[in-house]
C-alpha atoms as a PDB file:
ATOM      1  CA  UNK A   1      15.176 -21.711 -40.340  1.00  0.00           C
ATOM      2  CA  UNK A   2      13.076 -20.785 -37.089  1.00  0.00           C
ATOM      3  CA  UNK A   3      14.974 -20.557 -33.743  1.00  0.00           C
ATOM      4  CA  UNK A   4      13.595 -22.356 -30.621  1.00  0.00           C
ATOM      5  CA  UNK A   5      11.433 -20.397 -27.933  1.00  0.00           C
ATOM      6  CA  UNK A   6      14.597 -21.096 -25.448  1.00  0.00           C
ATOM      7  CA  UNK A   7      16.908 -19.068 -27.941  1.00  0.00           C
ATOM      8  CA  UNK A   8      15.626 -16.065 -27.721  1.00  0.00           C
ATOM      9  CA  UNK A   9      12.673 -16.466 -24.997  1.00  0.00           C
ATOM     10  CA  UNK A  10      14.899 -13.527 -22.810  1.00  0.00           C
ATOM     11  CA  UNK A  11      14.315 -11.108 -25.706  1.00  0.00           C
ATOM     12  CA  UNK A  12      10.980 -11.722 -26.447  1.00  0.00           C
ATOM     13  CA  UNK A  13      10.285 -10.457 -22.614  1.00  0.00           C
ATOM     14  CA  UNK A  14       8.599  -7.082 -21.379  1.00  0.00           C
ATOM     15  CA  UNK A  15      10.991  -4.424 -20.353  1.00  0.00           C
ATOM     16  CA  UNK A  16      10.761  -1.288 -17.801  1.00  0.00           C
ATOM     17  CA  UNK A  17      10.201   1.575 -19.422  1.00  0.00           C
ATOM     18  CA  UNK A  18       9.083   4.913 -18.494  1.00  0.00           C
ATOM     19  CA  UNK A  19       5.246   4.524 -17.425  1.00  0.00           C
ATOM     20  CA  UNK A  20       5.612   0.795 -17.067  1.00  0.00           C
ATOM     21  CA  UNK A  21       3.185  -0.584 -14.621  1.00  0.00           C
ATOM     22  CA  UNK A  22       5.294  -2.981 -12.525  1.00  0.00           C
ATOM     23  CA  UNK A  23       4.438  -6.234 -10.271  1.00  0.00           C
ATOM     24  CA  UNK A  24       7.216  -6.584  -7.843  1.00  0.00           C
ATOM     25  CA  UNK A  25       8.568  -7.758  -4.667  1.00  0.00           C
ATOM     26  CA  UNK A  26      11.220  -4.857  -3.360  1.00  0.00           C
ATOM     27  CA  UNK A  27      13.319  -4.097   0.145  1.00  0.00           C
ATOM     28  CA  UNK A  28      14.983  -1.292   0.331  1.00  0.00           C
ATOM     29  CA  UNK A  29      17.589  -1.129   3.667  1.00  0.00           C
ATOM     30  CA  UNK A  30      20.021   1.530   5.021  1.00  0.00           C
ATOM     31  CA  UNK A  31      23.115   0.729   7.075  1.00  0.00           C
ATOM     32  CA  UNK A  32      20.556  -0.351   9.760  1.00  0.00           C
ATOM     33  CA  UNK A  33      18.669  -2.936   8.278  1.00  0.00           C
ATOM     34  CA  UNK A  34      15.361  -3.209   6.152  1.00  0.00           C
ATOM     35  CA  UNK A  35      13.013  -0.157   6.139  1.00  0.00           C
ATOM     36  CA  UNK A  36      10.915  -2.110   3.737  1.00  0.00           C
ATOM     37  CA  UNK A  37      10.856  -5.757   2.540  1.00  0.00           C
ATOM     38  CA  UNK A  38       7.727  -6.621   0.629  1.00  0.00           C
ATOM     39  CA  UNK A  39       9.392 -10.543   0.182  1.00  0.00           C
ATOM     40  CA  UNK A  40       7.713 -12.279   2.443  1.00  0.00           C
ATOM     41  CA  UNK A  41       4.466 -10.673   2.094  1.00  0.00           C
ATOM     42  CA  UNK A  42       2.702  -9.621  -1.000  1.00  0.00           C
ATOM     43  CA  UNK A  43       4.222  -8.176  -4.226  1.00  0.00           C
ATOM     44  CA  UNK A  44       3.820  -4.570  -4.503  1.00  0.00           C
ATOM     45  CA  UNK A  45       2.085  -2.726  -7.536  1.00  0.00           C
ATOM     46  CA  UNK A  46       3.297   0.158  -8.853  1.00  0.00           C
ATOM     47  CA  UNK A  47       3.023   2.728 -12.066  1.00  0.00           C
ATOM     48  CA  UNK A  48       7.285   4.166 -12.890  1.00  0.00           C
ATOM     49  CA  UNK A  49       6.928   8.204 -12.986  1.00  0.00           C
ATOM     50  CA  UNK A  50       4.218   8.300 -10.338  1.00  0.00           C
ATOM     51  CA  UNK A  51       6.685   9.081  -7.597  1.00  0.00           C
ATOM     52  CA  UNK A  52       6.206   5.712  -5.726  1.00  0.00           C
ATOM     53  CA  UNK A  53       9.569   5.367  -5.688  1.00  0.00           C
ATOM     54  CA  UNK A  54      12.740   7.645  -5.708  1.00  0.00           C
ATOM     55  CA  UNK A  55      13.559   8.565  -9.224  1.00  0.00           C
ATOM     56  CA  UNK A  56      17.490   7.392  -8.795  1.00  0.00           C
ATOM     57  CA  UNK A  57      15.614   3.750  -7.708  1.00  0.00           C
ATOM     58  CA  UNK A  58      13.021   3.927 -10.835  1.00  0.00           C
ATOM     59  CA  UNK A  59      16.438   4.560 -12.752  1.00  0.00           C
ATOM     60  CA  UNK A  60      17.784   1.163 -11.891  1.00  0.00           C
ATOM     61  CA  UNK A  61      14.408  -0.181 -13.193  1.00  0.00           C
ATOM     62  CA  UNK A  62      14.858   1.070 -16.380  1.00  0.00           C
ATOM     63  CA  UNK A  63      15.896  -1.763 -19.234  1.00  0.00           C
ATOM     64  CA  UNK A  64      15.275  -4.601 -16.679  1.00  0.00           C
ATOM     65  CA  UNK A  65      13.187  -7.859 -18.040  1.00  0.00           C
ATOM     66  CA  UNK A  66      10.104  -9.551 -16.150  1.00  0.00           C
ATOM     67  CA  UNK A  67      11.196 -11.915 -14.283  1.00  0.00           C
ATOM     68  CA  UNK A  68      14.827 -10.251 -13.386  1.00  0.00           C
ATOM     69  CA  UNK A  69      16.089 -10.668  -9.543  1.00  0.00           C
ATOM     70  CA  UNK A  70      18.818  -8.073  -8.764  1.00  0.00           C
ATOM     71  CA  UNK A  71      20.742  -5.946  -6.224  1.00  0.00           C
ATOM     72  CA  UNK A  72      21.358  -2.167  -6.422  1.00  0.00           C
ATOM     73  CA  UNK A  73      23.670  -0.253  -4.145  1.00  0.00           C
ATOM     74  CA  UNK A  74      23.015   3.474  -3.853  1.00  0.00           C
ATOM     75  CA  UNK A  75      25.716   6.065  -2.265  1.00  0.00           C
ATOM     76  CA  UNK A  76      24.996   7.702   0.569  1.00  0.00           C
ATOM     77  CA  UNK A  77      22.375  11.059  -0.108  1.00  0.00           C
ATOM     78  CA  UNK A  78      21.262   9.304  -3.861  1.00  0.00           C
ATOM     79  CA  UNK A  79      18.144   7.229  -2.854  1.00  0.00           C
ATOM     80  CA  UNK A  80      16.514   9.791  -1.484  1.00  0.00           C
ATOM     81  CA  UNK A  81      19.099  13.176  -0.799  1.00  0.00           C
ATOM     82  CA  UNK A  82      21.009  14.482   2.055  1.00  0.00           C
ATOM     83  CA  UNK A  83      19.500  15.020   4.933  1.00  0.00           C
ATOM     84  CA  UNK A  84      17.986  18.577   5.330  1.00  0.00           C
ATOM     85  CA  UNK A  85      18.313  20.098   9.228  1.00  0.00           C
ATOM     86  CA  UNK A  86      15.771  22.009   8.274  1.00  0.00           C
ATOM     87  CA  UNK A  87      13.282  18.727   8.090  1.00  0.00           C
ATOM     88  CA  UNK A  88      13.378  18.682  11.929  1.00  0.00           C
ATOM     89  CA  UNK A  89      10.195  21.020  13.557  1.00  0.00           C
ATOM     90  CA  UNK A  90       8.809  21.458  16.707  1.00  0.00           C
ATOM     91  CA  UNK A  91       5.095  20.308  16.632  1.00  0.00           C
ATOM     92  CA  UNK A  92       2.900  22.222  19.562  1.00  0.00           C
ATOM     93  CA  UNK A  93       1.067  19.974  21.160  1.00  0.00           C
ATOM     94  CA  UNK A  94      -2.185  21.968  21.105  1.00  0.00           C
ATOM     95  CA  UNK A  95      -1.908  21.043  17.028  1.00  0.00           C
ATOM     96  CA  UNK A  96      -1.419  17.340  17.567  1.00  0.00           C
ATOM     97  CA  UNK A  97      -4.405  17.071  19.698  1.00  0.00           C
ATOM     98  CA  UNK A  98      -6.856  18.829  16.995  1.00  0.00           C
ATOM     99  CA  UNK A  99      -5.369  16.365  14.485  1.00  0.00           C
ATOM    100  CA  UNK A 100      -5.793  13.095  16.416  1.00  0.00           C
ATOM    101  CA  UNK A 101      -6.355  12.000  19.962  1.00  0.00           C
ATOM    102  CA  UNK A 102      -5.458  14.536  22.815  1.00  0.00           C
ATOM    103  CA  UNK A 103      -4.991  11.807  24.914  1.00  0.00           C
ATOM    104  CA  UNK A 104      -2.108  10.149  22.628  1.00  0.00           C
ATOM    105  CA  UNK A 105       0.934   9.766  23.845  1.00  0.00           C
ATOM    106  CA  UNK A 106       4.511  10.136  22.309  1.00  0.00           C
ATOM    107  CA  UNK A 107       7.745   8.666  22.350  1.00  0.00           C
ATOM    108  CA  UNK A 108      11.003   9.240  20.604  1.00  0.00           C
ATOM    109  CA  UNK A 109      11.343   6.643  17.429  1.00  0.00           C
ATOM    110  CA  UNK A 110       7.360   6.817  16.799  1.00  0.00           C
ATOM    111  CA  UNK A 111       6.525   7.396  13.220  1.00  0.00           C
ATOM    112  CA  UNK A 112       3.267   9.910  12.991  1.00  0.00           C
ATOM    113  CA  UNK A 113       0.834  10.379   9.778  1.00  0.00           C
ATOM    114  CA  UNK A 114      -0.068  14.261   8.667  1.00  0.00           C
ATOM    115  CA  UNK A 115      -2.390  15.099   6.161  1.00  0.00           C
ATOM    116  CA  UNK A 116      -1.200  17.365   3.679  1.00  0.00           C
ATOM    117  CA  UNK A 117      -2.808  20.971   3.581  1.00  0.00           C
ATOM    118  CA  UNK A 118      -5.122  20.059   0.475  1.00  0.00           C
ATOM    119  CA  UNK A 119      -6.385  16.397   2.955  1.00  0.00           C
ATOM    120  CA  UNK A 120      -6.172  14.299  -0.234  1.00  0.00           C
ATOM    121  CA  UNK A 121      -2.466  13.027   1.049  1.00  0.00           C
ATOM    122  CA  UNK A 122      -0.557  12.609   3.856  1.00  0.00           C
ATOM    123  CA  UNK A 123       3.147  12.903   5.070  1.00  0.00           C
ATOM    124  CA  UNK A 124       5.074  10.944   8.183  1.00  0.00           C
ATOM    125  CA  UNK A 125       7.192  12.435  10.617  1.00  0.00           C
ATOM    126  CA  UNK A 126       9.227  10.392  13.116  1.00  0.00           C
ATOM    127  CA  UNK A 127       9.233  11.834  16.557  1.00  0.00           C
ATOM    128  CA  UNK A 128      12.568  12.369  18.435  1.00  0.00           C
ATOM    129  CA  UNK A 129      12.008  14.624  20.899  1.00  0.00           C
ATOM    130  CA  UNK A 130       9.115  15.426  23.741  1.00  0.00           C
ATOM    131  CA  UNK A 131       9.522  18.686  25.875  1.00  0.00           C
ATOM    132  CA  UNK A 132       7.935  18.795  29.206  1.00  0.00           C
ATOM    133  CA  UNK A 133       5.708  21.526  27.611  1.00  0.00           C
ATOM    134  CA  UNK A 134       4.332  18.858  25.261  1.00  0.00           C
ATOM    135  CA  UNK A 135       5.781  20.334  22.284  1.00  0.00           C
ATOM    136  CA  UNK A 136       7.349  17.800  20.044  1.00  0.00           C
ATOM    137  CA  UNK A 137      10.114  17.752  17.282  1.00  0.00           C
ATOM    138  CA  UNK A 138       9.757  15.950  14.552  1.00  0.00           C
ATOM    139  CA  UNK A 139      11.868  14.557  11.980  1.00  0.00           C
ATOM    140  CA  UNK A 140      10.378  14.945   8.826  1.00  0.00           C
ATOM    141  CA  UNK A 141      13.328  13.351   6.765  1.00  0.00           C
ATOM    142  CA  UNK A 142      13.072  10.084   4.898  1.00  0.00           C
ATOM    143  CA  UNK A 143      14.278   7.401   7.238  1.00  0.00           C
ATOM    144  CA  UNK A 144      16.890   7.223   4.417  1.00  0.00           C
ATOM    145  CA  UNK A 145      17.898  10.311   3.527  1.00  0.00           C
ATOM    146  CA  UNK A 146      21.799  11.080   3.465  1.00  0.00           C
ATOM    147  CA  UNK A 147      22.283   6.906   3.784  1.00  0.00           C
ATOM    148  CA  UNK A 148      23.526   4.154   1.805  1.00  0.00           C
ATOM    149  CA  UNK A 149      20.597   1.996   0.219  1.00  0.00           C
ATOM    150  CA  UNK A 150      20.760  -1.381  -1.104  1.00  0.00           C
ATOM    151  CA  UNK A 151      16.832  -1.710  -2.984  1.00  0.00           C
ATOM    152  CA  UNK A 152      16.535  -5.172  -3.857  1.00  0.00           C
ATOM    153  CA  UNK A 153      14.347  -5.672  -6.888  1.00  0.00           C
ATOM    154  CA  UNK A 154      12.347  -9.046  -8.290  1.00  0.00           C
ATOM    155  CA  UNK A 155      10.038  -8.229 -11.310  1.00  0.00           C
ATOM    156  CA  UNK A 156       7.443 -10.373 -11.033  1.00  0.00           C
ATOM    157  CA  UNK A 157       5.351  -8.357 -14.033  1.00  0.00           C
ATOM    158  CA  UNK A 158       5.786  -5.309 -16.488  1.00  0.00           C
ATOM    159  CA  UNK A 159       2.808  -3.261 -18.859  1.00  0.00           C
END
């Protein structure tokens, strides 16, 4: 006796797994609001284990089917870990005009690319301070970090 396509069509579909290359819309959003929403935009691509996203989100991923919509909620500090005081560093200004404009100016809430000491990466830091001296203290945190996150997943394709 063969079974029908529709019978067992759900099982027959590619899973998550470790090292799964995934097609996917995604929004991930803290207490207030989205930080990212790739919905009404395009899908995002992605390889699990690569560090694209937080290994407690790739988690979630895990055992899901193409073609799956779901919701995750994450406690506070499990997305992407507690908030570390220590993130938070004063910036000379002297240093931020040999690695961009001098003439740039900066406000409390902007969000400011760094290369990383090797230049093959980079790093963001939100600003949230300015002294008179130009000096400026960054947040180096996640924007998330020590939240609640609800990361909103639609697999659009798994390899």
């Amino acid at each position: 006796m063969t079974q029908s396509a529709s019978t067992h069509a759900i099982d027959d579909l590619p899973r998550v797994q470790a090292g799964s290359f995934l097609t996917l819309h995604y929004r991930l959003a803290g207490p207030a609001g989205d930080v990212i929403n790739t919905f009404a935009d395009k899908p995002a691509t992605l390889s699990l284990g690569a560090g694209e996203l937080s290994p407690a989100m790739e988690q979630r991923l895990i055992g899901l089917a193409e073609g799956v919509r779901t919701t995750f909620e994450l406690p506070a500090g499990e997305a992407f870990g507690e908030r570390n005081e220590e993130m938070l560093q004063w910036v000379a200004r002297k240093l931020m005009n040999e690695l961009g404009d001098p003439d740039e100016q900066y406000a409390p809430g902007d969000v400011v690319q760094f290369p990383t000491p090797d230049g093959l990466d980079s790093y963001a830091g939100s600003v949230v301070q300015v002294r008179e001296d130009g000096a400026i203290l960054f947040d180096f945190n996640h924007p998330l970090a020590g939240q609640p996150v609800t990361f909103e997943v639609q697999l659009i394709g798994v390899l």
